[in-house]
C-alpha atoms as a PDB file:
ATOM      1  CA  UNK A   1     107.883  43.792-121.585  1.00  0.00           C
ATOM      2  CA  UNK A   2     110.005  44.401-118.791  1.00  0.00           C
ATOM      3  CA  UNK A   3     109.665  44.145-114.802  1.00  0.00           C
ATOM      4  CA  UNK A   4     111.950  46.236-112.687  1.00  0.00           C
ATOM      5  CA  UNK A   5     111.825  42.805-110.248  1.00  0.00           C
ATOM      6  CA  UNK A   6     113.276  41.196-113.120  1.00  0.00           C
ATOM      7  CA  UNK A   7     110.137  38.795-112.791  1.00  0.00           C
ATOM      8  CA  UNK A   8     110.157  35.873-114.923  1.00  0.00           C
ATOM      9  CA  UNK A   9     107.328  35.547-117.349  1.00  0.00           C
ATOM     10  CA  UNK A  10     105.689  32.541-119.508  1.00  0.00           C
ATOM     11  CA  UNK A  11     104.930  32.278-123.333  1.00  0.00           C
ATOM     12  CA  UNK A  12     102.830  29.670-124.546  1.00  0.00           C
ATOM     13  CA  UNK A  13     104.133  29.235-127.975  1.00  0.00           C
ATOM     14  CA  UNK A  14     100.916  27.487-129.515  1.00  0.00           C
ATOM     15  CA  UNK A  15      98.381  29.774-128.020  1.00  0.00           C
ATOM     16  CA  UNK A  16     100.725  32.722-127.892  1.00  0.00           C
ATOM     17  CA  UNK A  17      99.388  34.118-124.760  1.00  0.00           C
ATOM     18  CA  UNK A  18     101.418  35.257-122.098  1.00  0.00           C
ATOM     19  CA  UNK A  19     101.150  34.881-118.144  1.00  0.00           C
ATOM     20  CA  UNK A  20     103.217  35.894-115.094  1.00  0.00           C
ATOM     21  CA  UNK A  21     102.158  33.016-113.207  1.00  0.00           C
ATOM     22  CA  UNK A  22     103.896  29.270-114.296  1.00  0.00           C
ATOM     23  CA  UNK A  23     102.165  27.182-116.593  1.00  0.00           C
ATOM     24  CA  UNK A  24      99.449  24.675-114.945  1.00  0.00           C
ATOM     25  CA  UNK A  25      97.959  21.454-116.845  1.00  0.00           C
ATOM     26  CA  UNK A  26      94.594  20.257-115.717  1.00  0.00           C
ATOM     27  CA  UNK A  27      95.547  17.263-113.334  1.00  0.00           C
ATOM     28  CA  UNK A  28      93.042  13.911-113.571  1.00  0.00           C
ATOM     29  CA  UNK A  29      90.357  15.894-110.884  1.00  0.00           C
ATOM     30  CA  UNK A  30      90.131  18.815-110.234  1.00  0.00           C
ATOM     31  CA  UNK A  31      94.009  19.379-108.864  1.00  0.00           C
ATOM     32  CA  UNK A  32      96.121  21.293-111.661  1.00  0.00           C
ATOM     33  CA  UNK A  33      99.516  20.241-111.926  1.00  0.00           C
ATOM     34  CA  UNK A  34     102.624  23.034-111.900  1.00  0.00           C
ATOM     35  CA  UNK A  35     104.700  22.144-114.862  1.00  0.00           C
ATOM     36  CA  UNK A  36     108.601  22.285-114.043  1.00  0.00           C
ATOM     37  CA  UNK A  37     110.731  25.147-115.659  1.00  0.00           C
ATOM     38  CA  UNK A  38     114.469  25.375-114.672  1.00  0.00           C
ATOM     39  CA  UNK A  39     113.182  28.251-112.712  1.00  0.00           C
ATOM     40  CA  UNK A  40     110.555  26.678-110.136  1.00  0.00           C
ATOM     41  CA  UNK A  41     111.762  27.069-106.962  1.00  0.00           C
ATOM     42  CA  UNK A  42     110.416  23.428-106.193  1.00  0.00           C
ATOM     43  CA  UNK A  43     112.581  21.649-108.728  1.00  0.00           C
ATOM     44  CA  UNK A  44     112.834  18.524-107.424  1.00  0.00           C
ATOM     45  CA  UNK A  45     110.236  16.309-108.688  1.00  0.00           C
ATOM     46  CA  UNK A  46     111.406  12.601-109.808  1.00  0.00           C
ATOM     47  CA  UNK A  47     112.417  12.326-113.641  1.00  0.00           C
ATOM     48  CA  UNK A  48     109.700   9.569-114.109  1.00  0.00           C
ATOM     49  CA  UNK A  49     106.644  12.250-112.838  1.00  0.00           C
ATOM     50  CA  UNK A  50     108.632  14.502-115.205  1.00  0.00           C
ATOM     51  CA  UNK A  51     108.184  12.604-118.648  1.00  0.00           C
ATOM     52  CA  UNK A  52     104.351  13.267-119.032  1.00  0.00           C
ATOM     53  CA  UNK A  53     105.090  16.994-118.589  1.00  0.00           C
ATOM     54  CA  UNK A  54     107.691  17.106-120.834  1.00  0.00           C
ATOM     55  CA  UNK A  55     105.463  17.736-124.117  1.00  0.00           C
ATOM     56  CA  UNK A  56     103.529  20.237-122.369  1.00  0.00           C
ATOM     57  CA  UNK A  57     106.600  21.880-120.776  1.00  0.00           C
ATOM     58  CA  UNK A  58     107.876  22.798-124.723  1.00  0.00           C
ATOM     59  CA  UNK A  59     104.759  24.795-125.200  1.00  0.00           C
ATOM     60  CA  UNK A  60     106.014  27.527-122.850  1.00  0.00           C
ATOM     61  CA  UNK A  61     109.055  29.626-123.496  1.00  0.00           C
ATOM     62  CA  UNK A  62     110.321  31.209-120.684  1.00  0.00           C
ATOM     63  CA  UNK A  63     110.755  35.189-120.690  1.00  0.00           C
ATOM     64  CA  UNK A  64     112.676  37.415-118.270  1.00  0.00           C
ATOM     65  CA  UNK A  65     111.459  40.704-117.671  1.00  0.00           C
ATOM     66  CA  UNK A  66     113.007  43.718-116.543  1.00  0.00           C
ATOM     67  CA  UNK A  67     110.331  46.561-116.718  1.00  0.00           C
ATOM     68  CA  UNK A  68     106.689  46.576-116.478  1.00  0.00           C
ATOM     69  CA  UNK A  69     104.479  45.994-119.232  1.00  0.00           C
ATOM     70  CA  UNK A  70     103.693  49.305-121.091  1.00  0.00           C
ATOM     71  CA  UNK A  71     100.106  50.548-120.219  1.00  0.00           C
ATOM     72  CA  UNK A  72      98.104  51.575-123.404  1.00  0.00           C
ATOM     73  CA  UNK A  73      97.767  55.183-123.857  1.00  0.00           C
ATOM     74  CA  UNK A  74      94.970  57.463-125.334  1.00  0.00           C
ATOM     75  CA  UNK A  75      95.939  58.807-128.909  1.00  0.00           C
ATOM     76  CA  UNK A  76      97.394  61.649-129.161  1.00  0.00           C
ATOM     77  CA  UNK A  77      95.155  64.576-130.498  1.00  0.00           C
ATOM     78  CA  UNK A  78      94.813  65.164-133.934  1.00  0.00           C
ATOM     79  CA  UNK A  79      96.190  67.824-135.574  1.00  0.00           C
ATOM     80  CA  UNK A  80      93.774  70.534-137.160  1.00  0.00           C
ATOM     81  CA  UNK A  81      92.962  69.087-140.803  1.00  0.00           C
ATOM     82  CA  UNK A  82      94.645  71.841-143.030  1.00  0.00           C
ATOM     83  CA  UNK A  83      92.795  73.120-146.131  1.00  0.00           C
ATOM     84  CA  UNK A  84      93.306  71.025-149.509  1.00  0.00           C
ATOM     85  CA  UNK A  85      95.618  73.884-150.812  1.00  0.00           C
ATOM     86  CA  UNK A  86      97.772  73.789-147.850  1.00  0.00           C
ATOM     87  CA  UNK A  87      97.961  69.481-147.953  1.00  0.00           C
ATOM     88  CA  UNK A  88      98.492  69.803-151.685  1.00  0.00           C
ATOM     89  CA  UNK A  89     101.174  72.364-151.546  1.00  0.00           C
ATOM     90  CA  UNK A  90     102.983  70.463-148.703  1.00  0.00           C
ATOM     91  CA  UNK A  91     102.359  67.014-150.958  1.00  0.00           C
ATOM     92  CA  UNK A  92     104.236  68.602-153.909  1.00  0.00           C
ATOM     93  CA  UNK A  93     107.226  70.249-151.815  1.00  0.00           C
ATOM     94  CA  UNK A  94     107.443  66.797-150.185  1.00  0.00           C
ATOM     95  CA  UNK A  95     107.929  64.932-153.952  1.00  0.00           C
ATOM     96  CA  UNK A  96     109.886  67.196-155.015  1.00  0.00           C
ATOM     97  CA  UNK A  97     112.165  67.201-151.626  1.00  0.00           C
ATOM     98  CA  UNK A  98     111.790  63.036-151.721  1.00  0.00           C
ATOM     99  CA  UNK A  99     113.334  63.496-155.927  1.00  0.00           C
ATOM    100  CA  UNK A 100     116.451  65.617-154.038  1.00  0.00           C
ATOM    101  CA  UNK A 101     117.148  63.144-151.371  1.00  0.00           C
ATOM    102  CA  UNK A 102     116.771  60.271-153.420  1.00  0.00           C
ATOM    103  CA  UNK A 103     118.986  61.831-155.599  1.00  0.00           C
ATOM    104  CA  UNK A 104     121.602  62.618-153.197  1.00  0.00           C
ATOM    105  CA  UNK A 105     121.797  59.423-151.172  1.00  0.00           C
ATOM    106  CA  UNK A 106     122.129  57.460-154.805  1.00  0.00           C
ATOM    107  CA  UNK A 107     125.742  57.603-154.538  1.00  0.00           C
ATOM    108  CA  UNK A 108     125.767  55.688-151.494  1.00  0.00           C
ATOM    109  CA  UNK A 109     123.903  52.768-152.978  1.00  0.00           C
ATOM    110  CA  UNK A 110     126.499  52.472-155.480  1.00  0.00           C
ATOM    111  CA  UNK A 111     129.559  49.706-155.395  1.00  0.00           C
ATOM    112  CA  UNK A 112     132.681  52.098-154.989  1.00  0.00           C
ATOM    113  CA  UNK A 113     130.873  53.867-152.373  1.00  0.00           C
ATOM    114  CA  UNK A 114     134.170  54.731-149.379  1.00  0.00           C
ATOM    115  CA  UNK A 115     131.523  55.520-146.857  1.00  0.00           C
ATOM    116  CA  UNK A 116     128.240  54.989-145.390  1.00  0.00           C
ATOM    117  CA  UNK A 117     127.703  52.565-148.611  1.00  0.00           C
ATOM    118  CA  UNK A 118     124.207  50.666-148.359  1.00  0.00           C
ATOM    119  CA  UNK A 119     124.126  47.358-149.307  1.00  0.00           C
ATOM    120  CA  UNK A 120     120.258  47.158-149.464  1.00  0.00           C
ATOM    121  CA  UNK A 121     117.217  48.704-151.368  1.00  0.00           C
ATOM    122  CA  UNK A 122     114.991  48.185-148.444  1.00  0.00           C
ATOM    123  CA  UNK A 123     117.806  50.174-146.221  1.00  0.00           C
ATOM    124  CA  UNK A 124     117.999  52.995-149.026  1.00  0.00           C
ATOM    125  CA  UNK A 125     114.366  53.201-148.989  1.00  0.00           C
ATOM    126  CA  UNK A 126     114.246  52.999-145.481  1.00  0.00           C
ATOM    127  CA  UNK A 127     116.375  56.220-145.286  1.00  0.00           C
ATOM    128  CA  UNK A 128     114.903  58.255-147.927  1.00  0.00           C
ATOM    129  CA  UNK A 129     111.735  58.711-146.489  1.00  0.00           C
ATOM    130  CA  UNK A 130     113.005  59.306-142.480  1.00  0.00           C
ATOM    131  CA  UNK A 131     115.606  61.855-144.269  1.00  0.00           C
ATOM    132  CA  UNK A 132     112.490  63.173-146.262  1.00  0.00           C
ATOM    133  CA  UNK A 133     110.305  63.402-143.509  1.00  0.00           C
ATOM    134  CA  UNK A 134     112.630  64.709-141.200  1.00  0.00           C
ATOM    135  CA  UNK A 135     113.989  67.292-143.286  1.00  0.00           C
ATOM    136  CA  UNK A 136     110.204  68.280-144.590  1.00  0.00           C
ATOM    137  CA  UNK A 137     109.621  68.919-140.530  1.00  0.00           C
ATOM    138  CA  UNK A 138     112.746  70.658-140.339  1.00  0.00           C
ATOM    139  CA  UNK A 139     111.288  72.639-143.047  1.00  0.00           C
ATOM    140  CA  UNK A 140     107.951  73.406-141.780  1.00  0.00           C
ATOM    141  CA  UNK A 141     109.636  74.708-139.102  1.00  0.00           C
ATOM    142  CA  UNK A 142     111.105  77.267-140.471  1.00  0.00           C
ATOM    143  CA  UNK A 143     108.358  78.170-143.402  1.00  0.00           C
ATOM    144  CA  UNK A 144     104.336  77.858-143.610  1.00  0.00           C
ATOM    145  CA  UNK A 145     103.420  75.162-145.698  1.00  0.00           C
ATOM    146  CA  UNK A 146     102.359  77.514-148.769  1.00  0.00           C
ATOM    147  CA  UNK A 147     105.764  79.139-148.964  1.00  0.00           C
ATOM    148  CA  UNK A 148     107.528  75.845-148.758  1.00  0.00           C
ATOM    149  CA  UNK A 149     109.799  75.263-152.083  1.00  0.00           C
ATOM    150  CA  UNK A 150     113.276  73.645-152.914  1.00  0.00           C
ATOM    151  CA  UNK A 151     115.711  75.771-153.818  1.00  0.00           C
ATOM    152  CA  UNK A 152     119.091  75.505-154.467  1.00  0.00           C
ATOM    153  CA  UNK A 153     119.873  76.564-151.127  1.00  0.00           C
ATOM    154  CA  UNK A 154     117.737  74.012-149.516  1.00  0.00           C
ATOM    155  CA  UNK A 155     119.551  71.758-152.311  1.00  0.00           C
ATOM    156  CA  UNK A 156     122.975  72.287-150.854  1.00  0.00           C
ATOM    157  CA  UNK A 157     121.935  72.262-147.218  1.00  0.00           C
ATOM    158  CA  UNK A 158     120.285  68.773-147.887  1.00  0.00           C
ATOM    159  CA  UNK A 159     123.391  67.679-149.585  1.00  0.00           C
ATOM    160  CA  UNK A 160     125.453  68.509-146.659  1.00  0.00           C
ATOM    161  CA  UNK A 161     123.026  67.169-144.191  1.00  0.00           C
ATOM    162  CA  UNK A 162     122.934  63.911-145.729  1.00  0.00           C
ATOM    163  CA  UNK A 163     126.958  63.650-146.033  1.00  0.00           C
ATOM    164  CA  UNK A 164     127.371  64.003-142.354  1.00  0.00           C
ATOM    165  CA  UNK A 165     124.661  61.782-141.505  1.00  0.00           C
ATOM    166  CA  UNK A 166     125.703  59.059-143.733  1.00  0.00           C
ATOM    167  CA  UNK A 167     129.279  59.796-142.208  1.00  0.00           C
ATOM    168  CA  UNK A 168     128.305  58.331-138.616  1.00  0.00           C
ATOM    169  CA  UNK A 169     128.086  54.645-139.868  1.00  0.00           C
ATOM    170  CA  UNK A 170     131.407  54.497-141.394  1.00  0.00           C
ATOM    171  CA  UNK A 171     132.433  52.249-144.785  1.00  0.00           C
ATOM    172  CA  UNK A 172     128.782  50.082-144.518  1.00  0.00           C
ATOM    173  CA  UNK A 173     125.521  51.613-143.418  1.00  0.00           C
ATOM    174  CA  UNK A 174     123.883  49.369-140.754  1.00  0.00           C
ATOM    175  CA  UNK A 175     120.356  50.393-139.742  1.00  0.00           C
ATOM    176  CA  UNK A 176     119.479  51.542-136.091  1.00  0.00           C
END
């Protein structure tokens, strides 16, 4: 999270809970000690007060902020349920769509690949199913979900799409 302030923030690393305010330690009564972080503004306690505070101090990591903390938002509406014919249609397009992408981006996975090569299977995953679901959007777009098929125009325009995008990351394909 970030504070426009660029507010410093606390992270205790055992408890994992974060605070805005520095880290306190119950004192021996009921005054709570401040533990020191190299961004008090009182600094300037003596080394030997410092020692006791020192294994409690390591439990905190500090954290910079420049933006507030995101406020949690309602879902987002759900989209009408479509009717089983519609979800299986759009099911098979999509496998069959996935089999042409897949099939497409295999050259890039391979050793003697010049450009965009990827060097992973989790990246080649990774990218077969964002190009599959983006191009099935793409898709949808254009056609209702019943008239939705791959054919070998779709087959070249995928083809092409994929060549330019793989294009943009030059000889080694690094995930953004």
């Amino acid at each position: 999270a970030v504070v426009s302030t660029q507010s410093t923030g606390f992270y205790h690393a055992i408890t994992r809970e974060t605070q805005w305010d520095p880290p306190t330690i119950e004192g021996s009564g009921a005054a709570k000690q401040q533990i020191e972080t190299p961004a008090s503004p009182t600094h300037t306690t003596p080394k030997k007060q410092q020692q006791p505070l020192a294994k409690k101090k390591r439990e905190y990591v500090e954290m910079n902020y420049h933006s507030p903390p995101k406020q949690k938002t309602e879902a987002p509406a759900k989209v009408p349920d479509m009717d089983p014919a519609m979800k299986r249609a759009l099911a098979e397009f999509k496998g069959q769509l996935a089999k042409v992408v897949v099939n497409n981006l295999s050259k890039y996975n391979k050793v003697d690949c010049k450009e965009g090569r990827i060097m992973d299977s989790n990246d080649f995953k990774y990218i077969a199913r964002k190009l599959t679901h983006g191009l099935t959007e793409k898709e949808m777009q254009r056609k209702s979900a019943t008239e939705l098929c791959v054919t070998d125009s779709l087959k070249q325009r995928v083809r092409l799409y994929i060549t330019s995008y793989m294009s943009k990351f030059g000889p080694i394909y690094h995930r953004t």
